[in-house]
N, C-alpha and C. Protein backbone atom coordinates (compact mmCIF):
# COMPACT_ATOMS: atom_id res chain seq x y z
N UNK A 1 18.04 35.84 -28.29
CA UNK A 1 19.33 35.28 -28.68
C UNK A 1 19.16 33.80 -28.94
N UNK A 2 19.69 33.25 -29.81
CA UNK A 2 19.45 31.85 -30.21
C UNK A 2 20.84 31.47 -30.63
N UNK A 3 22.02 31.76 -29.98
CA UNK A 3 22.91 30.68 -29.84
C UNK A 3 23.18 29.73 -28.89
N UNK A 4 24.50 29.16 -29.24
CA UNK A 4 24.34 27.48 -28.97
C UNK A 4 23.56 27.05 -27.44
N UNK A 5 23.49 26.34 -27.33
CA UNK A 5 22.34 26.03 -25.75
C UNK A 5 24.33 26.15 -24.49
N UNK A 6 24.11 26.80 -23.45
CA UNK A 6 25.25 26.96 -22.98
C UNK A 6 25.18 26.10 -21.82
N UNK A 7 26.53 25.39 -21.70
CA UNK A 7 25.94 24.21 -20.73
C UNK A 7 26.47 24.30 -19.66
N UNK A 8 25.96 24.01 -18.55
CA UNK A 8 26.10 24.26 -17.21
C UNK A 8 27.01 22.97 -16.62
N UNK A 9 27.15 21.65 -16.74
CA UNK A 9 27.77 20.78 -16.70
C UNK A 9 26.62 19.25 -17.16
N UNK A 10 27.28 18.26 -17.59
CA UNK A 10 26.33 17.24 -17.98
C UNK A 10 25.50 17.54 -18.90
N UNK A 11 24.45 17.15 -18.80
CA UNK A 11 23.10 17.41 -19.95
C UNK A 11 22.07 18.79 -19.18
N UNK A 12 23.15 19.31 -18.37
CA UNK A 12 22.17 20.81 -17.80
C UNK A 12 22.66 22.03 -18.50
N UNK A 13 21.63 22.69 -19.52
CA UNK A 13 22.23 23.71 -19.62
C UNK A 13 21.28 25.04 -19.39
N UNK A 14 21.59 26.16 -19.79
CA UNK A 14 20.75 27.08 -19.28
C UNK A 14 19.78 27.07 -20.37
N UNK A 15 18.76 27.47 -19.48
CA UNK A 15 16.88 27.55 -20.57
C UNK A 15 17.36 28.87 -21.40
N UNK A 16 17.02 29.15 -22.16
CA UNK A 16 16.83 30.02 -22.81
C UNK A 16 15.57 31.07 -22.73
N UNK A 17 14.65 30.52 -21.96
CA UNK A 17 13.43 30.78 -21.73
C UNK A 17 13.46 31.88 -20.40
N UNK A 18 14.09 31.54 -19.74
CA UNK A 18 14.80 31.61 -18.43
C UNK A 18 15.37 32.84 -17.85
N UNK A 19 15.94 32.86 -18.60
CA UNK A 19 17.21 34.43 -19.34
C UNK A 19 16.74 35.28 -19.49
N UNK A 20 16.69 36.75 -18.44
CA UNK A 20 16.69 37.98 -18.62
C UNK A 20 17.65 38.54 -18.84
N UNK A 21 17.40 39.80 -20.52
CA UNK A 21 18.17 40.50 -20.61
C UNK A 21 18.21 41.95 -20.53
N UNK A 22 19.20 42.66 -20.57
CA UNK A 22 18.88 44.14 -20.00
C UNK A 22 20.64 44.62 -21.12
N UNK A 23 19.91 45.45 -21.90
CA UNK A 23 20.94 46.44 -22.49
C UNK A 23 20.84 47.88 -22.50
N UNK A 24 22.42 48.21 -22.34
CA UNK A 24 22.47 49.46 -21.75
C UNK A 24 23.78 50.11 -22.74
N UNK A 25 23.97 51.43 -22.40
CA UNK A 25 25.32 52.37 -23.11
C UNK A 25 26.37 52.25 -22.23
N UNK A 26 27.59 51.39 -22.75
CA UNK A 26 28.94 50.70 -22.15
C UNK A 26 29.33 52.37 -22.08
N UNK A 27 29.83 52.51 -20.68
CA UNK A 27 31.00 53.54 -20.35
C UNK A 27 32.40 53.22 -21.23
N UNK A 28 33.09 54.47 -20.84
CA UNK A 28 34.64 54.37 -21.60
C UNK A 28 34.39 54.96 -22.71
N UNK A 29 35.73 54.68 -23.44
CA UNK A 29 35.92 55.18 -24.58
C UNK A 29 35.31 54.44 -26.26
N UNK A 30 34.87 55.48 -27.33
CA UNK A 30 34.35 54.48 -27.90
C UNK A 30 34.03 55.75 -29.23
N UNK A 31 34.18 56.65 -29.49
CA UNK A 31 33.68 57.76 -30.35
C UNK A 31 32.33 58.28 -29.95
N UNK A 32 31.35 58.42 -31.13
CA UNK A 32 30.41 59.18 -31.46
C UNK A 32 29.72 57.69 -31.11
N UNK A 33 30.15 56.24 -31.93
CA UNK A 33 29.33 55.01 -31.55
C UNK A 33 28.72 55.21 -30.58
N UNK A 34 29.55 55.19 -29.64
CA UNK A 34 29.34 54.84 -28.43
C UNK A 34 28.26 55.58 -27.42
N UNK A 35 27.62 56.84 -28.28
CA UNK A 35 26.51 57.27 -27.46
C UNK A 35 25.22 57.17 -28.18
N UNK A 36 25.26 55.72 -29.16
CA UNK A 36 24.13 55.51 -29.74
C UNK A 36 24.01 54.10 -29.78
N UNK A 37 24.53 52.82 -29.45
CA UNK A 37 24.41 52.19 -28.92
C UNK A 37 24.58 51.47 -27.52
N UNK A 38 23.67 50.04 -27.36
CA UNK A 38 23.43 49.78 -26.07
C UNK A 38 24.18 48.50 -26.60
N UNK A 39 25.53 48.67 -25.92
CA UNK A 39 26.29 47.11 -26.44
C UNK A 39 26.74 46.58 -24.86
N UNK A 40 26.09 47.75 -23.75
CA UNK A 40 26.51 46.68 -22.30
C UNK A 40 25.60 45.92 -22.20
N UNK A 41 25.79 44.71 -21.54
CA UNK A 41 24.98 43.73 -21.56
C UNK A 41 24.16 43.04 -19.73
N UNK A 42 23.31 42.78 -19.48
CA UNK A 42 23.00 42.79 -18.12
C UNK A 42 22.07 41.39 -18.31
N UNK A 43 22.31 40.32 -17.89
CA UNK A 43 22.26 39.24 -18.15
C UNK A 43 21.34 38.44 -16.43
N UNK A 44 19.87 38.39 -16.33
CA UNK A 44 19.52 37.89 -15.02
C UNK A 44 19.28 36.65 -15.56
N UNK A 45 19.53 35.63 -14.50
CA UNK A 45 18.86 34.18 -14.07
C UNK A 45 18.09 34.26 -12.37
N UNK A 46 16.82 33.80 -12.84
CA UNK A 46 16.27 33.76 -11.39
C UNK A 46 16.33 32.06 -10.99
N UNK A 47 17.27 32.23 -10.30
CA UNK A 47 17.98 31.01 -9.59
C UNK A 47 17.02 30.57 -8.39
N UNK A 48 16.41 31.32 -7.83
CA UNK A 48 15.45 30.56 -6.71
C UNK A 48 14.05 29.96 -7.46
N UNK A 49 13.56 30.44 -8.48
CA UNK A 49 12.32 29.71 -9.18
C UNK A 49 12.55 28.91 -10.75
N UNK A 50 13.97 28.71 -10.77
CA UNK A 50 13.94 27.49 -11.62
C UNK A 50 13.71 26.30 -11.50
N UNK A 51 13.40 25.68 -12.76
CA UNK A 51 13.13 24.02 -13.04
C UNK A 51 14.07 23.71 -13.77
N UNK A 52 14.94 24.18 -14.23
CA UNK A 52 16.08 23.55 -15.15
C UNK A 52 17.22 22.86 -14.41
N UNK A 53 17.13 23.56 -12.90
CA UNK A 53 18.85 22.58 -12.39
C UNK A 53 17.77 21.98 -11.31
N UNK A 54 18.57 20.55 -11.12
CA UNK A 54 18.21 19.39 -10.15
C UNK A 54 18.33 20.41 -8.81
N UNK A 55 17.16 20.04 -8.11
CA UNK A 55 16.94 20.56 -6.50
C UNK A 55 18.08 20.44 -5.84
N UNK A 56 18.89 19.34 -5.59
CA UNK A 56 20.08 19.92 -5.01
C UNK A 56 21.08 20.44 -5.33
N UNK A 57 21.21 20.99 -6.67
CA UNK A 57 22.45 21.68 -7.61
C UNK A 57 21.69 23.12 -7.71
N UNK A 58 20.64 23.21 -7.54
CA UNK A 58 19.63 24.40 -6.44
C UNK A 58 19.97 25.17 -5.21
N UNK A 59 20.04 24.20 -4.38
CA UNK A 59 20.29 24.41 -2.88
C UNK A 59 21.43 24.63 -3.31
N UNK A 60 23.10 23.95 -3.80
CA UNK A 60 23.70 24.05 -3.39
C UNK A 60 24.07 25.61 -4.14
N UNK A 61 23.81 26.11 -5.34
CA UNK A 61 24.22 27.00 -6.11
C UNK A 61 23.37 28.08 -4.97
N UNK A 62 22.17 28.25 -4.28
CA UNK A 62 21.54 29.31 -4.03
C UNK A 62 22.86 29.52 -2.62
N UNK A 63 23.40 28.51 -2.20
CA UNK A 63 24.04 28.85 -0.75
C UNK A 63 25.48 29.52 -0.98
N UNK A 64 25.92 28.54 -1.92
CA UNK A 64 27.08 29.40 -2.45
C UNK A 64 27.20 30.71 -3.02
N UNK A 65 26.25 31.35 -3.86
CA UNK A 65 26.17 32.46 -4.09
C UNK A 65 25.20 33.63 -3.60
N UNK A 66 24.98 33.06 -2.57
CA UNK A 66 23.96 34.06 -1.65
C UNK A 66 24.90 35.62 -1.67
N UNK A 67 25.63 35.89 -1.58
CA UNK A 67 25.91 37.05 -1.56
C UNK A 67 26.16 37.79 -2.66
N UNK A 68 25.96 37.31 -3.81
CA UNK A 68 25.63 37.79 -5.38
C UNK A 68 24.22 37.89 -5.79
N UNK A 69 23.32 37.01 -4.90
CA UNK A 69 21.86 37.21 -5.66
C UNK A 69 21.23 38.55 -5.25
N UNK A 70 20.45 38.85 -6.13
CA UNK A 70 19.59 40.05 -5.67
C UNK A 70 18.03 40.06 -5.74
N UNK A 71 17.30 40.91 -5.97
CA UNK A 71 15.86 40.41 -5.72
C UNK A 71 15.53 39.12 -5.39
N UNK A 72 15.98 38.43 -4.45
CA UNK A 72 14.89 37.03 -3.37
C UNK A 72 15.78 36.47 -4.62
N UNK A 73 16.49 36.04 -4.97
CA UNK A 73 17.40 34.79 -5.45
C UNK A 73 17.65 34.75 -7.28
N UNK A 74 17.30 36.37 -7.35
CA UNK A 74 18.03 36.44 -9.10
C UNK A 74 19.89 36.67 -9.13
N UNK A 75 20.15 35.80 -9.96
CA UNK A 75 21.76 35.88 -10.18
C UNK A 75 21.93 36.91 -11.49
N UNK A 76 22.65 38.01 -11.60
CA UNK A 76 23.35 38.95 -12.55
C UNK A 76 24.66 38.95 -13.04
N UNK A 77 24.57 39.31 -14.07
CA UNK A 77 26.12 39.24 -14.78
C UNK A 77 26.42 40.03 -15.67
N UNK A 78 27.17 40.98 -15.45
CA UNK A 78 27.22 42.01 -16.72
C UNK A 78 28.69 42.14 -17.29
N UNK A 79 28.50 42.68 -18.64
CA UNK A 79 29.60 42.00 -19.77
C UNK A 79 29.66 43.50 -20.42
N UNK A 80 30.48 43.97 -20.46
CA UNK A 80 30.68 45.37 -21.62
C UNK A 80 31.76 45.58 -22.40
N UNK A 81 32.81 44.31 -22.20
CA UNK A 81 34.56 45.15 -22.68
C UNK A 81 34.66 44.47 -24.09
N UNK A 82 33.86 43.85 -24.74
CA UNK A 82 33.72 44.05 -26.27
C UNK A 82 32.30 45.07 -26.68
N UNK A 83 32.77 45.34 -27.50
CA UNK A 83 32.21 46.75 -28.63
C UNK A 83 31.23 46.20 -28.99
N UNK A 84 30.43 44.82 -29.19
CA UNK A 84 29.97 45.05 -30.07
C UNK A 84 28.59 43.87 -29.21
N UNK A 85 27.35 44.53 -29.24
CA UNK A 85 26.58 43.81 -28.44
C UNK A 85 26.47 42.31 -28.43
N UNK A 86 26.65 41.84 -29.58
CA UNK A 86 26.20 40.48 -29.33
C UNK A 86 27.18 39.54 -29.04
N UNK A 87 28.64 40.09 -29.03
CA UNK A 87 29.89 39.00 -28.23
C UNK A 87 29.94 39.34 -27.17
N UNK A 88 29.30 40.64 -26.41
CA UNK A 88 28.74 40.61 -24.79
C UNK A 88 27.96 39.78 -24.69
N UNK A 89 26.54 39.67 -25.33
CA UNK A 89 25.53 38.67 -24.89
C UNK A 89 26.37 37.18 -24.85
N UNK A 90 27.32 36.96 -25.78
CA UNK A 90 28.27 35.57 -25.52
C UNK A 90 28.93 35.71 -24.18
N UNK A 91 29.32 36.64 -24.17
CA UNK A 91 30.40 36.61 -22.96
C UNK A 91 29.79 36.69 -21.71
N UNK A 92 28.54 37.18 -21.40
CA UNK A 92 27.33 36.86 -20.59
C UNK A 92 27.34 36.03 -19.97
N UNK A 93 27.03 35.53 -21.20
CA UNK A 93 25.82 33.62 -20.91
C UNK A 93 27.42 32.97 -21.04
N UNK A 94 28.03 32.92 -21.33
CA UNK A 94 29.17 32.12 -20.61
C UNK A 94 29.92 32.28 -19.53
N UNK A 95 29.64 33.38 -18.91
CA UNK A 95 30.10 34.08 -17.33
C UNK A 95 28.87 33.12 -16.49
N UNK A 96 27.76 33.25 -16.97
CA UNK A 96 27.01 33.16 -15.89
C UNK A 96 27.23 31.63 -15.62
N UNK A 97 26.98 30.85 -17.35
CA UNK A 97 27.04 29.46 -17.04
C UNK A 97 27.96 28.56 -16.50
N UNK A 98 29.20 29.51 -16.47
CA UNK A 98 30.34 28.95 -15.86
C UNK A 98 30.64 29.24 -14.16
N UNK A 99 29.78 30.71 -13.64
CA UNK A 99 29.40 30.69 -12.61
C UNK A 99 28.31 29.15 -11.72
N UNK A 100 27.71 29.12 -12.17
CA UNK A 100 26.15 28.31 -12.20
C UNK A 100 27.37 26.51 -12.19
N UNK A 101 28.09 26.33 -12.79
CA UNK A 101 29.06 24.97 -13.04
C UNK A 101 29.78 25.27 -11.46
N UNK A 102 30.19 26.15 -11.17
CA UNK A 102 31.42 26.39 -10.09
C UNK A 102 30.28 26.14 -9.07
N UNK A 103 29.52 26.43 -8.74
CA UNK A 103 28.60 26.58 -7.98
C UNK A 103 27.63 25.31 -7.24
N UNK A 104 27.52 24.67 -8.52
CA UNK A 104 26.81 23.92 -8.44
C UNK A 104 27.77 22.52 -8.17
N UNK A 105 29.00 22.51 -8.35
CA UNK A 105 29.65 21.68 -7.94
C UNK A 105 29.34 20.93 -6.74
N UNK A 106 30.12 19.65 -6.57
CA UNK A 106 29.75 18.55 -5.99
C UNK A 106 31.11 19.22 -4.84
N UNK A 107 30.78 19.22 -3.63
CA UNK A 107 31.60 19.33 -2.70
C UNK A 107 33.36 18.76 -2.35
N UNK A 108 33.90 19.02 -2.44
CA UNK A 108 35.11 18.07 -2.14
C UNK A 108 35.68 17.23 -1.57
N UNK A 109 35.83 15.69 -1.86
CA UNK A 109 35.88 14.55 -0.73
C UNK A 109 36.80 15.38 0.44
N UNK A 110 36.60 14.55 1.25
CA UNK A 110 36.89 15.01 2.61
C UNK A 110 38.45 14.05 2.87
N UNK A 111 39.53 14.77 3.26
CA UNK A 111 40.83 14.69 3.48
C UNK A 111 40.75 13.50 4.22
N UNK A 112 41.45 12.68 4.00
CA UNK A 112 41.52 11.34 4.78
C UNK A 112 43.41 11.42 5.75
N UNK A 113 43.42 11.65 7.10
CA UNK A 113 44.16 11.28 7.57
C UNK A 113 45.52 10.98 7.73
N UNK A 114 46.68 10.90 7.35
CA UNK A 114 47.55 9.48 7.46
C UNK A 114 48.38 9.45 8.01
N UNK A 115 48.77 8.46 8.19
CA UNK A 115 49.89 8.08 9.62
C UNK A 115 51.79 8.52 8.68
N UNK A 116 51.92 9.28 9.89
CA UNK A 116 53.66 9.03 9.19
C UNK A 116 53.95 8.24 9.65
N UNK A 117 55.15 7.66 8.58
CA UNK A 117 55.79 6.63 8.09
C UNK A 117 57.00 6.43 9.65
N UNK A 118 57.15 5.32 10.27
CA UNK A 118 57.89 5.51 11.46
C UNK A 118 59.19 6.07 10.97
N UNK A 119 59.98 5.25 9.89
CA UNK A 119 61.33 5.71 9.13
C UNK A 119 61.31 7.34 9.39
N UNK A 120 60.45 8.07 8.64
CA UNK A 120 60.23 9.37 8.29
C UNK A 120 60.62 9.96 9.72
N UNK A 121 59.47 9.67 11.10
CA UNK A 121 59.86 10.75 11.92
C UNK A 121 61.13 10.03 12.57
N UNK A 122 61.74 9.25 12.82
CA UNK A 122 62.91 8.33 12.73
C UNK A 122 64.13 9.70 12.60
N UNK A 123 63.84 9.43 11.12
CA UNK A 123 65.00 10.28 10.41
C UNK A 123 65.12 12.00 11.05
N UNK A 124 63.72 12.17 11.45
CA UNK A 124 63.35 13.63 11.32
C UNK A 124 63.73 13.94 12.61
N UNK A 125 63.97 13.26 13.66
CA UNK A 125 64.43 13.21 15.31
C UNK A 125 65.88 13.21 15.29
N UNK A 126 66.46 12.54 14.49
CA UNK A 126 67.90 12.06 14.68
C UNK A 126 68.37 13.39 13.68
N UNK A 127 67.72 13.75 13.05
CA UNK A 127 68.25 15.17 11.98
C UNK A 127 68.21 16.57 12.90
N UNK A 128 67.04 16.62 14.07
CA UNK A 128 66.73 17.27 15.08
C UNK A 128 68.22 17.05 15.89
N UNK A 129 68.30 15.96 16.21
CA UNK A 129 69.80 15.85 17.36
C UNK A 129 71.08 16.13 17.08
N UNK A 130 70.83 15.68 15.42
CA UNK A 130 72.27 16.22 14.75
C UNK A 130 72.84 17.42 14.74
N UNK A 131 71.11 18.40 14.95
CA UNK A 131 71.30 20.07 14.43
C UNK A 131 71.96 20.50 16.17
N UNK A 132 71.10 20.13 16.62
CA UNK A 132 71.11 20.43 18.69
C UNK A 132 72.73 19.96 18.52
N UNK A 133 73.40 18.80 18.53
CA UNK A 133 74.39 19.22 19.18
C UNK A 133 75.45 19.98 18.30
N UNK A 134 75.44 20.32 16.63
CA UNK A 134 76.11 20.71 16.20
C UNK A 134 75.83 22.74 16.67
N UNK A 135 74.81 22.93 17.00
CA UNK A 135 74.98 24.32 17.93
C UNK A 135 75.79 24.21 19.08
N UNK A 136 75.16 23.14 19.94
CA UNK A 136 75.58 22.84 21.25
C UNK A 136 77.03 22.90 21.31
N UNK A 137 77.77 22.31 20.07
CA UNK A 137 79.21 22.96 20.02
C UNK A 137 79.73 24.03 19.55
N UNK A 138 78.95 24.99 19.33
CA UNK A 138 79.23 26.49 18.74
C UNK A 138 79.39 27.28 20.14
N UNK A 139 78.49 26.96 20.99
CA UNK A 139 78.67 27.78 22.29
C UNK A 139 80.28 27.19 23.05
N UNK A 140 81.08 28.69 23.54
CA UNK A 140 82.58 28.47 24.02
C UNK A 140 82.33 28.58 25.32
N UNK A 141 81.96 27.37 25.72
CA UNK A 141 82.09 27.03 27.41
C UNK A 141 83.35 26.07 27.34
N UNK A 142 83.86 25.57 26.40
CA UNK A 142 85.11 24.52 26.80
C UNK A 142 86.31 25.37 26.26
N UNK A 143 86.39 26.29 25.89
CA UNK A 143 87.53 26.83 25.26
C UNK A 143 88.20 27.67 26.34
């Protein structure tokens, strides 16, 4: 396959070199086609012995998707719900590379703290006392 280079984020995109493919006969419905071509698509990246993503966009993609890899750290992706093999092989390599982006993401700053505002719990105490005694006069002990 020799379309566009698919990019993983920044100036990383997937090798082309890299890329195992595997085609097969898409289940479902489809006529007479459909039991003479191989338009499912089975798409491996071996994610534990690449050189294309930076060592720690490595680590972090192999930890996050540890429970998707199979053979010792290959990632799979399979594509069948277009007809026609080679907009699976698109829809593939853009599953995977957009997997491989999510993955490889940079962690999320870490929640910082903050003080409420004195006004705020202020208001939020005296709205508390307002409610208390407006029950407190629903109960008929003075009547």
């Amino acid at each position: 396959m020799s379309g566009p280079p698919y990019v993983i984020r920044g100036s990383v995109s997937l090798p082309e070199a890299e890329l195992m493919w595997r085609f097969s006969r898409s289940s479902g419905p489809g006529g007479q086609h459909v039991n003479t071509t191989d338009s499912q698509v089975e798409l491996r990246f071996d994610l534990a012995n690449t050189k294309a993503l930076p060592p720690v966009w490595q680590e972090r993609a192999l930890e996050r998707l540890a429970g998707r890899l199979v053979d010792g750290g290959v990632i799979a992706v399979r594509a069948s719900e277009h007809r026609s093999q080679w907009r699976n092989r698109e829809t593939a390599a853009v599953r995977l590379a957009s997997l491989l982006a999510e993955a490889t993401a940079p962690p999320p700053r870490a929640r910082r703290a903050s003080k409420v505002p004195r006004g705020i719990n202020e208001r939020r105490l005296r709205e508390k006392k307002r409610r208390a005694e407006t029950k407190k006069g629903r109960s008929g002990r003075d009547w």
